[in-house]
PDB file of N, CA and C in Angstrom:
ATOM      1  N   UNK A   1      -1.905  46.329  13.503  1.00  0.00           N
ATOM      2  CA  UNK A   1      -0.484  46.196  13.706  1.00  0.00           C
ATOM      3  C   UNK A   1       0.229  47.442  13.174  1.00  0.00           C
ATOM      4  N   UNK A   2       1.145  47.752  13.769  1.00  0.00           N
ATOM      5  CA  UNK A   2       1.900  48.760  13.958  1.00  0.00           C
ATOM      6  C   UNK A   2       2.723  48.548  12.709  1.00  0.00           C
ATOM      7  N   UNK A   3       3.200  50.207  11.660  1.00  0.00           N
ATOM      8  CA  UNK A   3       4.423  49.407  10.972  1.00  0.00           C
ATOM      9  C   UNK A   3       5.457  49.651  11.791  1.00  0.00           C
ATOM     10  N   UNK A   4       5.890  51.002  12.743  1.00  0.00           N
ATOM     11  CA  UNK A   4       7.263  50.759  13.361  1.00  0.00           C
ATOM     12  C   UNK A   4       7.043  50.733  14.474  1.00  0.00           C
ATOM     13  N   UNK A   5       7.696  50.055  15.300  1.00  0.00           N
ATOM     14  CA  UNK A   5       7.251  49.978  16.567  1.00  0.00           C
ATOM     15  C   UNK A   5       7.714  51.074  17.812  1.00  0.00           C
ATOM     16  N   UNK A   6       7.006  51.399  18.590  1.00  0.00           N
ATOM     17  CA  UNK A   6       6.953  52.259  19.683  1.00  0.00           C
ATOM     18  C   UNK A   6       8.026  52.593  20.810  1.00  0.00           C
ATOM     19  N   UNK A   7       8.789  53.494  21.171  1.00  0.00           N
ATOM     20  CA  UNK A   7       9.282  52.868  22.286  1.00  0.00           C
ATOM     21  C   UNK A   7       8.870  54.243  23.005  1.00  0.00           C
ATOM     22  N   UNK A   8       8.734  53.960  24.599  1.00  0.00           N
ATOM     23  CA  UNK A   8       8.945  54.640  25.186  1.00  0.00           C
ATOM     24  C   UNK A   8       9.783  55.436  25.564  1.00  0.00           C
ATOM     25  N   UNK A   9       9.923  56.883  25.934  1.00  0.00           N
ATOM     26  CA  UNK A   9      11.191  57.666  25.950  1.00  0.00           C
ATOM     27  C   UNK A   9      11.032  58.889  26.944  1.00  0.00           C
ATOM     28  N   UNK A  10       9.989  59.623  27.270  1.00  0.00           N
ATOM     29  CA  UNK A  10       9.651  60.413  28.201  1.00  0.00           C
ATOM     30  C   UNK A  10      10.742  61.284  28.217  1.00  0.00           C
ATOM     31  N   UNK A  11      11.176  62.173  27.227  1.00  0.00           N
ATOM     32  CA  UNK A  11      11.760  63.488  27.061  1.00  0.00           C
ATOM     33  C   UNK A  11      10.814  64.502  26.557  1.00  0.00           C
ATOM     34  N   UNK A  12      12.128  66.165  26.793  1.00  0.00           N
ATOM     35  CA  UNK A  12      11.021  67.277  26.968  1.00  0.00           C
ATOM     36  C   UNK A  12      11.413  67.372  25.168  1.00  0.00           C
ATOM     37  N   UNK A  13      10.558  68.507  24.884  1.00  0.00           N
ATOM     38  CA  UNK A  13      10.505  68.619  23.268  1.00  0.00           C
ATOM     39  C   UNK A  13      10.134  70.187  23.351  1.00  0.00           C
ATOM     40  N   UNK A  14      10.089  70.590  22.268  1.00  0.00           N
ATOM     41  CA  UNK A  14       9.651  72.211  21.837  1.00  0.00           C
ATOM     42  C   UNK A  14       8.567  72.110  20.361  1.00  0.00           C
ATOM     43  N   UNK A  15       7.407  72.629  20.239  1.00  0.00           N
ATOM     44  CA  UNK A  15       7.432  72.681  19.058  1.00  0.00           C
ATOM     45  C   UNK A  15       7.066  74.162  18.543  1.00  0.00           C
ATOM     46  N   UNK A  16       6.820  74.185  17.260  1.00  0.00           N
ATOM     47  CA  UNK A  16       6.343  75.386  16.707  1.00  0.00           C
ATOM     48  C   UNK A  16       5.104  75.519  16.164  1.00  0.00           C
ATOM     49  N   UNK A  17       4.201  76.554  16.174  1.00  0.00           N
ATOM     50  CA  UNK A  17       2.816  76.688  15.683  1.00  0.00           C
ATOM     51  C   UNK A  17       1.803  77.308  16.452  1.00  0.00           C
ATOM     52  N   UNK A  18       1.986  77.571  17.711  1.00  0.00           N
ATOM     53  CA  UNK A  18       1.618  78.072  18.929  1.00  0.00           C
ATOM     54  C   UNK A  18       1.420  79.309  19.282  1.00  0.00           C
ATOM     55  N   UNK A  19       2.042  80.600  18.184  1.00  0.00           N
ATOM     56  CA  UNK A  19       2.586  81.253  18.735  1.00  0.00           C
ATOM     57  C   UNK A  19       4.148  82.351  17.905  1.00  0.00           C
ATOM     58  N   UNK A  20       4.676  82.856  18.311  1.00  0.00           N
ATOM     59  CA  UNK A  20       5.652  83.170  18.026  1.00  0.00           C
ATOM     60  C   UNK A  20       6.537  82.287  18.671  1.00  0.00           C
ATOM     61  N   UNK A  21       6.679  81.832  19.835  1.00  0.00           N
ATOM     62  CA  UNK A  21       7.940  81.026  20.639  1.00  0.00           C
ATOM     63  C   UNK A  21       7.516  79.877  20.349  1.00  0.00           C
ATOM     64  N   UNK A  22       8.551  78.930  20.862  1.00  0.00           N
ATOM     65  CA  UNK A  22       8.543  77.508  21.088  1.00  0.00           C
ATOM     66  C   UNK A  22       7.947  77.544  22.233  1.00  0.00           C
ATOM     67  N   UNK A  23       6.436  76.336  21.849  1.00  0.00           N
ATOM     68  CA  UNK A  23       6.021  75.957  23.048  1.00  0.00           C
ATOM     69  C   UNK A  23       6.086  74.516  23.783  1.00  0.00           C
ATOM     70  N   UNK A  24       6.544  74.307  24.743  1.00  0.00           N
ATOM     71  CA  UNK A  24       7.253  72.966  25.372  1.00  0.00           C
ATOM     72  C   UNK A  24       6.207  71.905  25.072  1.00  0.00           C
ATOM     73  N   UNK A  25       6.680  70.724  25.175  1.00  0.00           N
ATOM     74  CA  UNK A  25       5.783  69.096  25.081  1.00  0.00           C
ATOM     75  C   UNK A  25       6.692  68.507  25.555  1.00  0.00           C
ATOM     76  N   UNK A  26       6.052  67.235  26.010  1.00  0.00           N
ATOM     77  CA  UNK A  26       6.970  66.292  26.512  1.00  0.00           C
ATOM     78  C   UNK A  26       6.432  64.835  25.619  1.00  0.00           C
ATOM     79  N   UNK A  27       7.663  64.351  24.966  1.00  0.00           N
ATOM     80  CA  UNK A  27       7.575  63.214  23.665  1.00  0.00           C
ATOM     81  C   UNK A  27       7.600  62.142  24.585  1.00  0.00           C
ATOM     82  N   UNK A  28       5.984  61.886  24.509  1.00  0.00           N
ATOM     83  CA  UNK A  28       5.720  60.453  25.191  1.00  0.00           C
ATOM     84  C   UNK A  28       6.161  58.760  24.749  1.00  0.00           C
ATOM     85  N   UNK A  29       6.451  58.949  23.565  1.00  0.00           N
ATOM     86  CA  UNK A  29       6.802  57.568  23.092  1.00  0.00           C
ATOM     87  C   UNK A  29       7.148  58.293  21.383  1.00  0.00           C
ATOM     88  N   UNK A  30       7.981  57.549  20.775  1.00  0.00           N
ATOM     89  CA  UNK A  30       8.676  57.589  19.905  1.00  0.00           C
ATOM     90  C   UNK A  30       8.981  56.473  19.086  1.00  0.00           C
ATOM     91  N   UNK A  31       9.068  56.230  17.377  1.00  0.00           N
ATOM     92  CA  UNK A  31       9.230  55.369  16.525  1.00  0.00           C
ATOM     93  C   UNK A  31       9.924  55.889  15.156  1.00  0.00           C
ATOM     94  N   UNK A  32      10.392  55.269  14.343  1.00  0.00           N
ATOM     95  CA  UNK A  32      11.170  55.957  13.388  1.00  0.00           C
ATOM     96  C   UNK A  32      10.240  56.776  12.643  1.00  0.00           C
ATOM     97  N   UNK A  33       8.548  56.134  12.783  1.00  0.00           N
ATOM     98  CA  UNK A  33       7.661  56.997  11.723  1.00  0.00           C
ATOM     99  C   UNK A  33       7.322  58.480  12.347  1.00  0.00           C
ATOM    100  N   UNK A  34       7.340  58.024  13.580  1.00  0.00           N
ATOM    101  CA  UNK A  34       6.132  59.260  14.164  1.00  0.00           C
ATOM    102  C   UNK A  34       6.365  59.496  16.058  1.00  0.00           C
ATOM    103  N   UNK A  35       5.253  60.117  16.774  1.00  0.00           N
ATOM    104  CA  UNK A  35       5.343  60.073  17.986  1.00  0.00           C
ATOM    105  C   UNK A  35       4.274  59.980  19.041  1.00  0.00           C
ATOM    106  N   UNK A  36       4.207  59.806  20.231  1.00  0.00           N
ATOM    107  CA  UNK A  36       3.270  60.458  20.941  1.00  0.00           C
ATOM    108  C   UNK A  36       4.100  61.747  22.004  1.00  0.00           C
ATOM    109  N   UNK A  37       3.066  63.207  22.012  1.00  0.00           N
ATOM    110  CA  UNK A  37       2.954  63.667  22.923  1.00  0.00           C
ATOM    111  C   UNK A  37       2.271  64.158  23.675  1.00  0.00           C
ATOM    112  N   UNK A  38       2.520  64.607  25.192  1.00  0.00           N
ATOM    113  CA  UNK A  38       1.470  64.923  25.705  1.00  0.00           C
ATOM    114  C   UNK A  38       2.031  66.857  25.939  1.00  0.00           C
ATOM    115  N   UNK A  39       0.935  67.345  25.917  1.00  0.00           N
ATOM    116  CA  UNK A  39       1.197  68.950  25.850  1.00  0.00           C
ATOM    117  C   UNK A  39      -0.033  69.804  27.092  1.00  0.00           C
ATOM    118  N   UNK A  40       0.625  70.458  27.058  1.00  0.00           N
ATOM    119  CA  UNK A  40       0.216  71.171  28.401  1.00  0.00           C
ATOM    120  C   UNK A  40      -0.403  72.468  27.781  1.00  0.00           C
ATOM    121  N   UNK A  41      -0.197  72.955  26.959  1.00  0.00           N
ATOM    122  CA  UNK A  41      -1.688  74.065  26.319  1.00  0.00           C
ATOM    123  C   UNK A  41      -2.397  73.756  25.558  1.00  0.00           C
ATOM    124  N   UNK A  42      -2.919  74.435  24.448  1.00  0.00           N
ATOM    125  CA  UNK A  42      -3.593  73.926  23.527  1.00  0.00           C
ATOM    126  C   UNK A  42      -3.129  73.348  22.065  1.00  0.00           C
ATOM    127  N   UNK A  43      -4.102  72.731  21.561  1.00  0.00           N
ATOM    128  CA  UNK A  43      -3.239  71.638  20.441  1.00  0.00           C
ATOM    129  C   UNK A  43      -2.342  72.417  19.403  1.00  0.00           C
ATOM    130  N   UNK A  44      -1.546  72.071  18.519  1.00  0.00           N
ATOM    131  CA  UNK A  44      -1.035  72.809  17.827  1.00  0.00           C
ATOM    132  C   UNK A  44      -1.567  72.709  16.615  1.00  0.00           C
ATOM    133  N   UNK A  45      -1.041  73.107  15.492  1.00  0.00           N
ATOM    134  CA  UNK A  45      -1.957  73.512  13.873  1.00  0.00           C
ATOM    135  C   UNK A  45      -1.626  71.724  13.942  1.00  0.00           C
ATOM    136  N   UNK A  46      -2.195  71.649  12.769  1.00  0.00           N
ATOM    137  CA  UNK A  46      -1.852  70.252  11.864  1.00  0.00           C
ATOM    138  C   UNK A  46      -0.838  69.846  11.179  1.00  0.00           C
ATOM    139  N   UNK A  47       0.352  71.142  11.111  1.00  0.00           N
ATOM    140  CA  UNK A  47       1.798  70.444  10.420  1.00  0.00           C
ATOM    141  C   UNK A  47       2.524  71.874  11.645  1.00  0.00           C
ATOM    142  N   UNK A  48       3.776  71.198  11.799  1.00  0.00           N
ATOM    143  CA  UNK A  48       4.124  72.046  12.931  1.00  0.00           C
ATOM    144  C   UNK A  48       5.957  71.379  13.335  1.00  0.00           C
ATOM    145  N   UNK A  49       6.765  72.043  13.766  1.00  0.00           N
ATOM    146  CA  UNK A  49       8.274  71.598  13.893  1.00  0.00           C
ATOM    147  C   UNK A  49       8.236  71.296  15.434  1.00  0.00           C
ATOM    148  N   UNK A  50       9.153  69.655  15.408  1.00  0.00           N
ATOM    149  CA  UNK A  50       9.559  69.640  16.988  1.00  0.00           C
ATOM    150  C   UNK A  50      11.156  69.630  16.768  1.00  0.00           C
ATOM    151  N   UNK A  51      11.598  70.308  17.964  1.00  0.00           N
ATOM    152  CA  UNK A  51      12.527  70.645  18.183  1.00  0.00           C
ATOM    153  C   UNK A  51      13.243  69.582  19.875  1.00  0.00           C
ATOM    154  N   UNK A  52      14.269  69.183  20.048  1.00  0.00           N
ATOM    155  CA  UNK A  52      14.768  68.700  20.938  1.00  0.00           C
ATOM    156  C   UNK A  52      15.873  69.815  21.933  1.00  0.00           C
ATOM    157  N   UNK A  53      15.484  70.402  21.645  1.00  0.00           N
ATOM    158  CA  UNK A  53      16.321  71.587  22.683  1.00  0.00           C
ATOM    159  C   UNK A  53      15.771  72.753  22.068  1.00  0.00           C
ATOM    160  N   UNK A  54      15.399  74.030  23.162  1.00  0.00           N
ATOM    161  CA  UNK A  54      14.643  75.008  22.275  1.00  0.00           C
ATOM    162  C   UNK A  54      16.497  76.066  21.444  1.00  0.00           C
ATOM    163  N   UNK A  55      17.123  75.342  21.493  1.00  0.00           N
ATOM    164  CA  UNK A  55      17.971  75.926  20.760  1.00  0.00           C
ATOM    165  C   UNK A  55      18.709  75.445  19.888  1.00  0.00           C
ATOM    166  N   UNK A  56      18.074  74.227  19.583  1.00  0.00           N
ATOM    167  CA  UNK A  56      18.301  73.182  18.137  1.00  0.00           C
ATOM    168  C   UNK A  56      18.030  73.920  16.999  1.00  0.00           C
ATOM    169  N   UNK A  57      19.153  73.777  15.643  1.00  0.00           N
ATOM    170  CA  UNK A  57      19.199  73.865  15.030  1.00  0.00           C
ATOM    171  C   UNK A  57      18.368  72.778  13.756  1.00  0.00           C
ATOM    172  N   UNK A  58      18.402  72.190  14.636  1.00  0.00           N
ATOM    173  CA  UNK A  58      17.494  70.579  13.807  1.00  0.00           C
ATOM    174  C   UNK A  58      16.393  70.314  14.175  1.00  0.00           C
ATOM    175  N   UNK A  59      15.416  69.679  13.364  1.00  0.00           N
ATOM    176  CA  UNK A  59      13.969  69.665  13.938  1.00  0.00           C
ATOM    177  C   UNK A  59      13.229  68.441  12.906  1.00  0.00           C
ATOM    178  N   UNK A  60      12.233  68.173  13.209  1.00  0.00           N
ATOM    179  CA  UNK A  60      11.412  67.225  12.826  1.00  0.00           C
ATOM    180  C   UNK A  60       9.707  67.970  12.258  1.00  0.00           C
ATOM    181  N   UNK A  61      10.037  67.596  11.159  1.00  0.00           N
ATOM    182  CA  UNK A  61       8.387  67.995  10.381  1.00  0.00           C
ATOM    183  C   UNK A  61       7.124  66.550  10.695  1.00  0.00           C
ATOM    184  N   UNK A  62       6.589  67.126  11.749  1.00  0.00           N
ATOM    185  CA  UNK A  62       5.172  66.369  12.058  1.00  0.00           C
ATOM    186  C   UNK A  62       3.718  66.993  11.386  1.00  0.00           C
ATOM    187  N   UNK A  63       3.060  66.001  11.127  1.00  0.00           N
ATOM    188  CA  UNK A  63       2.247  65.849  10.659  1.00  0.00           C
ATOM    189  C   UNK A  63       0.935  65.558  11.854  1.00  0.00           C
ATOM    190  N   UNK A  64      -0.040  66.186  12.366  1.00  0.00           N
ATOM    191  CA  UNK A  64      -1.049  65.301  13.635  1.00  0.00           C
ATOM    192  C   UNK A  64      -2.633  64.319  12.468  1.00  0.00           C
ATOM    193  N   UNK A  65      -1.960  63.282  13.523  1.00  0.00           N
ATOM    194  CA  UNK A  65      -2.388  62.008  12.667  1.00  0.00           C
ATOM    195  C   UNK A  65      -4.279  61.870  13.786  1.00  0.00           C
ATOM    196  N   UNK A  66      -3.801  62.073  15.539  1.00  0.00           N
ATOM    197  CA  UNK A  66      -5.020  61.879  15.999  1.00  0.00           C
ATOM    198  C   UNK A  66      -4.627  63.053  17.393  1.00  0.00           C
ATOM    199  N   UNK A  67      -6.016  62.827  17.533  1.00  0.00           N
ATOM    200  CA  UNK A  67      -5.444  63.982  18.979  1.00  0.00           C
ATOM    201  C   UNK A  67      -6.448  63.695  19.797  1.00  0.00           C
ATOM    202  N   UNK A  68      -6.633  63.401  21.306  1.00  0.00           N
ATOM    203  CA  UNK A  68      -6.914  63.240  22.110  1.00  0.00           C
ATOM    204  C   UNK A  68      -6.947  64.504  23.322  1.00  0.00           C
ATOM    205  N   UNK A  69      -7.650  65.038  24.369  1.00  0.00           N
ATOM    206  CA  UNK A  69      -7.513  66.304  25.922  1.00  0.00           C
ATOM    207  C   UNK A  69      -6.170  66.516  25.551  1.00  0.00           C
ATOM    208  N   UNK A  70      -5.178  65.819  26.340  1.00  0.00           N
ATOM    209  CA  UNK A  70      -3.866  66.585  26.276  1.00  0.00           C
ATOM    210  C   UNK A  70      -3.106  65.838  25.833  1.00  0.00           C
ATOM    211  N   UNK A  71      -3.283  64.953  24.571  1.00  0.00           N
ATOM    212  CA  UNK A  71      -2.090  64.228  23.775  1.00  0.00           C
ATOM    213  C   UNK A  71      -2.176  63.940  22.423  1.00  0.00           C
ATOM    214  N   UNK A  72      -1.234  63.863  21.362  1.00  0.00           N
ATOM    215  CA  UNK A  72      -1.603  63.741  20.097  1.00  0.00           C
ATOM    216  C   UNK A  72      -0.507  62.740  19.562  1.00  0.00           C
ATOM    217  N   UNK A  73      -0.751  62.812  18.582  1.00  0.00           N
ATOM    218  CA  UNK A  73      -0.185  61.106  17.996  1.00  0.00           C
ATOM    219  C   UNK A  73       0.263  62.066  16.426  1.00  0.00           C
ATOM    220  N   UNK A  74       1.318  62.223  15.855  1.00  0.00           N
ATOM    221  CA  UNK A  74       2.086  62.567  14.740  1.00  0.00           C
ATOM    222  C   UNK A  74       2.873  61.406  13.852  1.00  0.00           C
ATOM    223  N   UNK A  75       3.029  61.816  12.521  1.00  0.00           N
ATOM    224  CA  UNK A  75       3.440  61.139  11.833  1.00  0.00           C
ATOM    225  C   UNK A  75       5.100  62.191  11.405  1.00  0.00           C
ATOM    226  N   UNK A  76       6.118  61.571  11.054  1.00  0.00           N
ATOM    227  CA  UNK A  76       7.287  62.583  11.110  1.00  0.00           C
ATOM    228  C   UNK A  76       6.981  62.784   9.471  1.00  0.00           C
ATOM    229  N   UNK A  77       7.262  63.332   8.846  1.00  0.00           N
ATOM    230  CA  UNK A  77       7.264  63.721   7.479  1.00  0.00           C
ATOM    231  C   UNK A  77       8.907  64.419   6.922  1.00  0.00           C
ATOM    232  N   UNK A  78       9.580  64.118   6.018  1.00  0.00           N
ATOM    233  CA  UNK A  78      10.655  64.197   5.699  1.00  0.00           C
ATOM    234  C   UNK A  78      11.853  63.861   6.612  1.00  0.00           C
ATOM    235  N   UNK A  79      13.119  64.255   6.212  1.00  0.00           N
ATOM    236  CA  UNK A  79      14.206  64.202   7.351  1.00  0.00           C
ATOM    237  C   UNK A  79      14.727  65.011   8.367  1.00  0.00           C
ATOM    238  N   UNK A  80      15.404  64.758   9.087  1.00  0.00           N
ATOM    239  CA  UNK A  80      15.247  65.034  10.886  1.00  0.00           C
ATOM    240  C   UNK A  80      16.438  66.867  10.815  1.00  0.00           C
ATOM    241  N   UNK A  81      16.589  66.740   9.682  1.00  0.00           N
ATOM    242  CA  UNK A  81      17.887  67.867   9.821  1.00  0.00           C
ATOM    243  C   UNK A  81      16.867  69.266   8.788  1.00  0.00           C
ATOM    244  N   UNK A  82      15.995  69.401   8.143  1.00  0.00           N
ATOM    245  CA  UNK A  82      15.363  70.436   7.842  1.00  0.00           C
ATOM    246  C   UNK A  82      13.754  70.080   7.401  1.00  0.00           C
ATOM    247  N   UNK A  83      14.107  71.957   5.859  1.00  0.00           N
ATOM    248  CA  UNK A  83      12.436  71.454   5.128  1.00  0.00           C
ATOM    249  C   UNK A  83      12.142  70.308   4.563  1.00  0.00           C
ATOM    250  N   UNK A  84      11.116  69.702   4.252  1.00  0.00           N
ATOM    251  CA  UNK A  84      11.566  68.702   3.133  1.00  0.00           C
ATOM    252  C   UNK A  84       9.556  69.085   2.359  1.00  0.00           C
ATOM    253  N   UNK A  85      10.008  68.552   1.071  1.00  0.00           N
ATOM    254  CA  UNK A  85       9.207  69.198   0.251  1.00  0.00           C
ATOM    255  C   UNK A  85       7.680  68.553   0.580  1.00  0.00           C
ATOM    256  N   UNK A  86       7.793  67.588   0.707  1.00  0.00           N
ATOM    257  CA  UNK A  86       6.302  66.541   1.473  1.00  0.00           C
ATOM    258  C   UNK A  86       5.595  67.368   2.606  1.00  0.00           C
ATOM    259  N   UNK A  87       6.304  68.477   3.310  1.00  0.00           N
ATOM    260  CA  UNK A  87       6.156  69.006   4.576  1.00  0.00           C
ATOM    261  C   UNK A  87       5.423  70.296   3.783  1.00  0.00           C
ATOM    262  N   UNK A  88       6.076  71.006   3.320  1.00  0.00           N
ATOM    263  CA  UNK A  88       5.657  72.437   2.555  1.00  0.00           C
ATOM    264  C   UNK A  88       4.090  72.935   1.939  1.00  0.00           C
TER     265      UNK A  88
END
């Protein structure tokens, strides 16, 4: 059993770790803890920023909890507006 539950949401995302740029994902399902996405290159590091517009100022510290071909499963780690020290 799940602690928060899932919802579906099928928006695009950006994250960081890839690279110098933001590289696109699309956030397959979403919960207050964590997410699924599915990504179209290769996986990203193991702690890494998603971003909801590649010109957001705000972002989300994930954590990859499992990873699957082209999808991974994250846990969010601190709050949605910066660093937070759990992340670092």
């Amino acid at each position: 059993m799940r602690k928060y539950e899932r919802k579906k949401v099928v928006v695009p995302g950006w994250i960081t770790g890839l690279g110098e740029t933001l590289s696109p994902c699309i956030v397959d399902d979403m919960s207050t803890g964590g997410a699924k996405f599915i990504l179209s290159n290769s996986q990203p590091p193991d702690k890494f920023r998603l971003y909801f517009s590649p010109h957001a100022s705000t972002f989300r510290n994930c954590i990859v909890r499992w990873s699957k071909s082209e999808s991974i499963g994250v846990q969010f780690a601190g709050t949605a507006s910066g660093v937070d020290d759990k992340f670092a």
